[in-house]
PDB file of N, CA and C in Angstrom:
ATOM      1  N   UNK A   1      72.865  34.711 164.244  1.00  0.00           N
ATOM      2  CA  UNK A   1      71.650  34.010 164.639  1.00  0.00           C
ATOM      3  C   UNK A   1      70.481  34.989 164.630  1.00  0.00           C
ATOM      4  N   UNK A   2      69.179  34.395 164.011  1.00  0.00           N
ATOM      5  CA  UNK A   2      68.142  35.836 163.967  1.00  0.00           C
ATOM      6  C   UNK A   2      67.807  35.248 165.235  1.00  0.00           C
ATOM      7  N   UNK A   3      66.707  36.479 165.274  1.00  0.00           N
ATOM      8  CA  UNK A   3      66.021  36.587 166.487  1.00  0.00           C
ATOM      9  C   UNK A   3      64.691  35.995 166.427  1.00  0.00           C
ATOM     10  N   UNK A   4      63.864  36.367 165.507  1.00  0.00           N
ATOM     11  CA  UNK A   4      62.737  36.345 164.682  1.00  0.00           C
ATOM     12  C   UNK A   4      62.617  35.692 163.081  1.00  0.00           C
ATOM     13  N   UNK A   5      61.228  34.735 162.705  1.00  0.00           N
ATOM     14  CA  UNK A   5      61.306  34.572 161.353  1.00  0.00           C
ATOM     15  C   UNK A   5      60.377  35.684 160.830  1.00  0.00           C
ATOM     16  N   UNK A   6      60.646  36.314 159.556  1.00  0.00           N
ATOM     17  CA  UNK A   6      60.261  37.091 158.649  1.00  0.00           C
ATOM     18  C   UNK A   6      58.541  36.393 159.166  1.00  0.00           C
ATOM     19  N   UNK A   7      58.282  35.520 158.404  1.00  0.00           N
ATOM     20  CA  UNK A   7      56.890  34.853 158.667  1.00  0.00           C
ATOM     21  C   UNK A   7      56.155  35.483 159.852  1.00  0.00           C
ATOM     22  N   UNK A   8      57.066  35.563 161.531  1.00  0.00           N
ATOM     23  CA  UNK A   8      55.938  35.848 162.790  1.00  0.00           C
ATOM     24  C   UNK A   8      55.757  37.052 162.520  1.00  0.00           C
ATOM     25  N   UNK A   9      57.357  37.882 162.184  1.00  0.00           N
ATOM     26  CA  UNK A   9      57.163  39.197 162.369  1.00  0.00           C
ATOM     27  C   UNK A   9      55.606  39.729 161.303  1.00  0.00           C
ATOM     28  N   UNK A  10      55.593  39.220 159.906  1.00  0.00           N
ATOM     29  CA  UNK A  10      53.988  39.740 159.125  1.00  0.00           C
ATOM     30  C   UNK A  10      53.050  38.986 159.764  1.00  0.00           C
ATOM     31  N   UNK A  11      53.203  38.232 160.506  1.00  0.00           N
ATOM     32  CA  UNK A  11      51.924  37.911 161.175  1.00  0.00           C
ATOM     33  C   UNK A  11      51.253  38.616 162.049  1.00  0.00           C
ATOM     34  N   UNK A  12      52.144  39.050 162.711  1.00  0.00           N
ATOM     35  CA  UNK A  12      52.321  40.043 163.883  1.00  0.00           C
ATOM     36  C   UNK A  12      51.361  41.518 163.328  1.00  0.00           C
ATOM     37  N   UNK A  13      52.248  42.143 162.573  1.00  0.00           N
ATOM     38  CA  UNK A  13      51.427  43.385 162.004  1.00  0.00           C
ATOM     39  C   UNK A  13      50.345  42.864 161.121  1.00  0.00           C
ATOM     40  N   UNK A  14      49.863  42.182 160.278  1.00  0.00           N
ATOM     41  CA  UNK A  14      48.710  42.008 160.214  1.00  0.00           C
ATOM     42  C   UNK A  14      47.521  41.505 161.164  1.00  0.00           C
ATOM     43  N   UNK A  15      48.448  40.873 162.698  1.00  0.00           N
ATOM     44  CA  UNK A  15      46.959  40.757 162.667  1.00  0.00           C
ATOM     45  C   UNK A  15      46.709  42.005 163.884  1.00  0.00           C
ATOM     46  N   UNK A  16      47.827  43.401 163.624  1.00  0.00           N
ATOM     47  CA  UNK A  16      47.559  44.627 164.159  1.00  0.00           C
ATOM     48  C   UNK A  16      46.949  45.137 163.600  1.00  0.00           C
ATOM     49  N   UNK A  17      46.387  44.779 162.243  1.00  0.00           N
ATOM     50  CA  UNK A  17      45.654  45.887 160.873  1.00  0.00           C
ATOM     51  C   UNK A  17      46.972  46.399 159.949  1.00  0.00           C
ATOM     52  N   UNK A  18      47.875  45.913 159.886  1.00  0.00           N
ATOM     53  CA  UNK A  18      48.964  46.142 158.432  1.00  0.00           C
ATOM     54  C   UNK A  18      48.209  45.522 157.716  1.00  0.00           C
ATOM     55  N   UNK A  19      48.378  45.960 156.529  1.00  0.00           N
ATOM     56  CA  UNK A  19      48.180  45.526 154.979  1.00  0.00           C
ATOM     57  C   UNK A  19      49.672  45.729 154.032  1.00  0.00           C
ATOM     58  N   UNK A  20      50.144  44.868 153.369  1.00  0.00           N
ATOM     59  CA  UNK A  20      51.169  44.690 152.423  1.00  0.00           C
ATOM     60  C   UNK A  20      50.531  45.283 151.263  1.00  0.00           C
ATOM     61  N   UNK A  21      51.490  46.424 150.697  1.00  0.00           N
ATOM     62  CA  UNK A  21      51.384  47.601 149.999  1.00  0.00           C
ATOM     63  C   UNK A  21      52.044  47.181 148.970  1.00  0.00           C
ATOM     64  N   UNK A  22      53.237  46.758 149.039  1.00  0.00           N
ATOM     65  CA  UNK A  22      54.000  46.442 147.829  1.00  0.00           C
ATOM     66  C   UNK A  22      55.346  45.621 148.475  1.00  0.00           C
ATOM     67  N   UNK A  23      55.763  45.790 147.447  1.00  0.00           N
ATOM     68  CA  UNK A  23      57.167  44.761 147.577  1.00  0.00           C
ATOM     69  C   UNK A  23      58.589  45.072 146.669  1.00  0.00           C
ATOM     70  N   UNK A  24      59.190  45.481 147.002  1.00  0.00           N
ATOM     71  CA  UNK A  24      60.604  45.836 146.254  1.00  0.00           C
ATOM     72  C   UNK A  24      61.822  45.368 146.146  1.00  0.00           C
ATOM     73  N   UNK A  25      62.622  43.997 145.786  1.00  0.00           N
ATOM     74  CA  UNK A  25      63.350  43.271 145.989  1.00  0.00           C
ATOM     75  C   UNK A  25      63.472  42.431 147.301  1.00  0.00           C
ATOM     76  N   UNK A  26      63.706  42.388 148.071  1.00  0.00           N
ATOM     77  CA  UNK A  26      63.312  42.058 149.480  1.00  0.00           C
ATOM     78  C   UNK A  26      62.651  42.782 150.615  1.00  0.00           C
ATOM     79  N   UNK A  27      62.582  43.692 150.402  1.00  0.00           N
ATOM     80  CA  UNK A  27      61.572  44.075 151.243  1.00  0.00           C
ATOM     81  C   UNK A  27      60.409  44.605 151.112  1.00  0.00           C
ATOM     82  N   UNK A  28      59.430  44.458 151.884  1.00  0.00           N
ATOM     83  CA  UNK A  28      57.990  44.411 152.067  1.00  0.00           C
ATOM     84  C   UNK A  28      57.720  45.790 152.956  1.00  0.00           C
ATOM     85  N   UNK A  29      56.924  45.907 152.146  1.00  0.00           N
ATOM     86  CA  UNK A  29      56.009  47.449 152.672  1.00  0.00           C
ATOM     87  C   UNK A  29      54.660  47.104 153.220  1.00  0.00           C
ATOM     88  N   UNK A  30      54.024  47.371 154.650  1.00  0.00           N
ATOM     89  CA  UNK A  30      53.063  47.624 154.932  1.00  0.00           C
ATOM     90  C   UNK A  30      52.610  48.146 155.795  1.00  0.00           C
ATOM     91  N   UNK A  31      51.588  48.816 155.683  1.00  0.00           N
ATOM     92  CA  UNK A  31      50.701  50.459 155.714  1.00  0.00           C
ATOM     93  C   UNK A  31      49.608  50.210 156.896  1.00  0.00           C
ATOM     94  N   UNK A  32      49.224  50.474 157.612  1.00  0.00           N
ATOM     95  CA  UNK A  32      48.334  50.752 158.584  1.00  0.00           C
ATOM     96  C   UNK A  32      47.985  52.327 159.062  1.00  0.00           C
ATOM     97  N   UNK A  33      47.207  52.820 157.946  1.00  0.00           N
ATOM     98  CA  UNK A  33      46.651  54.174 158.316  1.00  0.00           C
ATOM     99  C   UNK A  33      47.738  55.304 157.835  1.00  0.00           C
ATOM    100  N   UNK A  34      48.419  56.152 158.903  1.00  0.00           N
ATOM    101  CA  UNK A  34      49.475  56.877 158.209  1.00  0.00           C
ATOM    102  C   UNK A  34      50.790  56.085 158.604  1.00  0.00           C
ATOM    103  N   UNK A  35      50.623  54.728 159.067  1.00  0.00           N
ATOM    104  CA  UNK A  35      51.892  53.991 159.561  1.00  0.00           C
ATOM    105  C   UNK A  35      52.287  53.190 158.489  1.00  0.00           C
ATOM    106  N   UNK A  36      53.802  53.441 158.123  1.00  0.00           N
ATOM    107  CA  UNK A  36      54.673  52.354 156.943  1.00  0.00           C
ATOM    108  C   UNK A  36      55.888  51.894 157.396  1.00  0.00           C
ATOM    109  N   UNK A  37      55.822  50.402 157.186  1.00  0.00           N
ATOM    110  CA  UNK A  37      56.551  49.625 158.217  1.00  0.00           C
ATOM    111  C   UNK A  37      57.773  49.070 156.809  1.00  0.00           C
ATOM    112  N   UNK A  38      58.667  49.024 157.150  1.00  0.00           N
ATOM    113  CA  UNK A  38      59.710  47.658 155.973  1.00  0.00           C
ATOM    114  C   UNK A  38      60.365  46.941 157.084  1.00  0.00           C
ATOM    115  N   UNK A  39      59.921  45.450 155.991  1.00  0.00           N
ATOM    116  CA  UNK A  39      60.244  44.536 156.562  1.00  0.00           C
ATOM    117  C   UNK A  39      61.224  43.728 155.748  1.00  0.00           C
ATOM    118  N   UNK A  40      62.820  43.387 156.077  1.00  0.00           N
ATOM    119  CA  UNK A  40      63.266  42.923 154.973  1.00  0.00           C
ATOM    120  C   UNK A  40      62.973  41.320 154.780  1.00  0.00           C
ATOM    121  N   UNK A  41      62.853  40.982 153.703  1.00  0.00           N
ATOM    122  CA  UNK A  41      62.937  39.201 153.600  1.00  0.00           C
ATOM    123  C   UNK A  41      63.775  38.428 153.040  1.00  0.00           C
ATOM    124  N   UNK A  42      64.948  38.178 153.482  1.00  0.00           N
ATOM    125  CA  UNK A  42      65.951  37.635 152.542  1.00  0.00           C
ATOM    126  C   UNK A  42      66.270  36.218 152.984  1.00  0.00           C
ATOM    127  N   UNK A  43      65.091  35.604 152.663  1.00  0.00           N
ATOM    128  CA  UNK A  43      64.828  34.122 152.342  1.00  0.00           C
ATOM    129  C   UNK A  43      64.660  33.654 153.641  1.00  0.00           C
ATOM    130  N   UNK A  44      65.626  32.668 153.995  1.00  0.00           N
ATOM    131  CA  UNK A  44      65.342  32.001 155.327  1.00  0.00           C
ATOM    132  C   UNK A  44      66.386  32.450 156.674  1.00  0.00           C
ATOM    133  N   UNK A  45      66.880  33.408 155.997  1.00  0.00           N
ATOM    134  CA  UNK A  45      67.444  34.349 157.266  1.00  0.00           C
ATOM    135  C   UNK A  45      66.420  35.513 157.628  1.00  0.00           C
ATOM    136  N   UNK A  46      66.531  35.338 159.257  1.00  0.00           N
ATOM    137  CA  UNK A  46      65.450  35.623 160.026  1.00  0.00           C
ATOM    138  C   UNK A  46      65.773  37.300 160.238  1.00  0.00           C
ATOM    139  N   UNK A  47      65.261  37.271 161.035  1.00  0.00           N
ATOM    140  CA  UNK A  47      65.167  39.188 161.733  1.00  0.00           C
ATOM    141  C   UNK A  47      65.926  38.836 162.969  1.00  0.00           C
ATOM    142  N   UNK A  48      67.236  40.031 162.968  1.00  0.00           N
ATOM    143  CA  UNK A  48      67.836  40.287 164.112  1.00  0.00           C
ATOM    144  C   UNK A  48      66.904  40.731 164.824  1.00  0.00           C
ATOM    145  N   UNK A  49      67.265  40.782 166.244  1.00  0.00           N
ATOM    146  CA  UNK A  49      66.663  41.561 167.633  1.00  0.00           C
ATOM    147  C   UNK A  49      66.942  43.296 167.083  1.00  0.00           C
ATOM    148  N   UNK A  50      67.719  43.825 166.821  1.00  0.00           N
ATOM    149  CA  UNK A  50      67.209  45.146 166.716  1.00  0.00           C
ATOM    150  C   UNK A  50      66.580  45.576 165.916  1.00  0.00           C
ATOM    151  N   UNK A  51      66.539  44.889 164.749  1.00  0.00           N
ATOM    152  CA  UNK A  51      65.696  45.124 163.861  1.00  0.00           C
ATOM    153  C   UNK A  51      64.698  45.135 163.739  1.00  0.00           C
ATOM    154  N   UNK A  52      64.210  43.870 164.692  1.00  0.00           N
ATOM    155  CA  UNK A  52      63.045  43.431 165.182  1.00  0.00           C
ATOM    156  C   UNK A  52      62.281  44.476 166.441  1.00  0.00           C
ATOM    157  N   UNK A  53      62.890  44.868 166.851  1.00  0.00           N
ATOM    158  CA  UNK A  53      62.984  46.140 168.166  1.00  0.00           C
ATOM    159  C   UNK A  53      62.236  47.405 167.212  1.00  0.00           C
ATOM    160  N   UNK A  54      63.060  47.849 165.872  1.00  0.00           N
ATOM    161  CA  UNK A  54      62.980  48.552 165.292  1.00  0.00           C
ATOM    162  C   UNK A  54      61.560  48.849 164.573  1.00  0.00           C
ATOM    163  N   UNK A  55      61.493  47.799 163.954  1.00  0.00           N
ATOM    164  CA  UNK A  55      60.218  47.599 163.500  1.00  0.00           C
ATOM    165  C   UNK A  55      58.869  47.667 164.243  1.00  0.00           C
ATOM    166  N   UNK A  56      58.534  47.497 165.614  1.00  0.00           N
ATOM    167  CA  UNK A  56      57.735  47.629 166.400  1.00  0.00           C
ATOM    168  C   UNK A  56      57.643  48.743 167.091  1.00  0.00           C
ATOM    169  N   UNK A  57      58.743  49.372 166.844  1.00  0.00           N
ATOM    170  CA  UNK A  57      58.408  51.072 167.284  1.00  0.00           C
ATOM    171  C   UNK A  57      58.051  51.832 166.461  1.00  0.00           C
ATOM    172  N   UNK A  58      58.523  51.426 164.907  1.00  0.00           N
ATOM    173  CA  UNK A  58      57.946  51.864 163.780  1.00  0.00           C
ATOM    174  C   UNK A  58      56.278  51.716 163.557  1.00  0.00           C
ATOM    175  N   UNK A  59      55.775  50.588 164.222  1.00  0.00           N
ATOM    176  CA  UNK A  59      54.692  50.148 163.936  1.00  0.00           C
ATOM    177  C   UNK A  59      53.880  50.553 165.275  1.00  0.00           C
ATOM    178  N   UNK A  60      54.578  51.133 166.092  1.00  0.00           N
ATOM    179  CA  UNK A  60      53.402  51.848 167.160  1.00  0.00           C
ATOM    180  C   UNK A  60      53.014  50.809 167.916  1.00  0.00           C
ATOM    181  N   UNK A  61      53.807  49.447 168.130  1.00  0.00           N
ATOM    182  CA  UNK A  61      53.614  48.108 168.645  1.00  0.00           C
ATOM    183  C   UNK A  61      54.516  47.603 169.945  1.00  0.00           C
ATOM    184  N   UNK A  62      54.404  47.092 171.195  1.00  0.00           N
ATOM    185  CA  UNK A  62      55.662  47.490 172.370  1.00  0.00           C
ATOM    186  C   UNK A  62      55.953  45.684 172.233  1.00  0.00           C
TER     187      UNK A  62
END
């Protein structure tokens, strides 16, 4: 069961100031200053909780 949809989580960092950099099979790159976040997207399976955990410490976000 995810935790999160792919969708809130880029909502989330953009509307922190991420910008989507690129894109490489499923996952998404984006950049805020010297901060680079991946986010994976593999369709309509969502983001686990740690991953989701993960990503927001990556992103300097609590």
């Amino acid at each position: 069961m995810s935790y999160k949809s792919v969708a809130d989580v880029l909502t989330l960092l953009k509307n922190n100031g991420f910008m989507q950099v690129s894109q490489k099979g499923s996952h998404i790159k984006l950049r805020n200053g010297d901060k680079i976040v991946i986010v994976p997207n593999h369709g309509k399976k969502g983001i686990e909780k740690g991953t989701y955990f993960n990503i927001l410490r990556q992103a300097g976000l609590k």
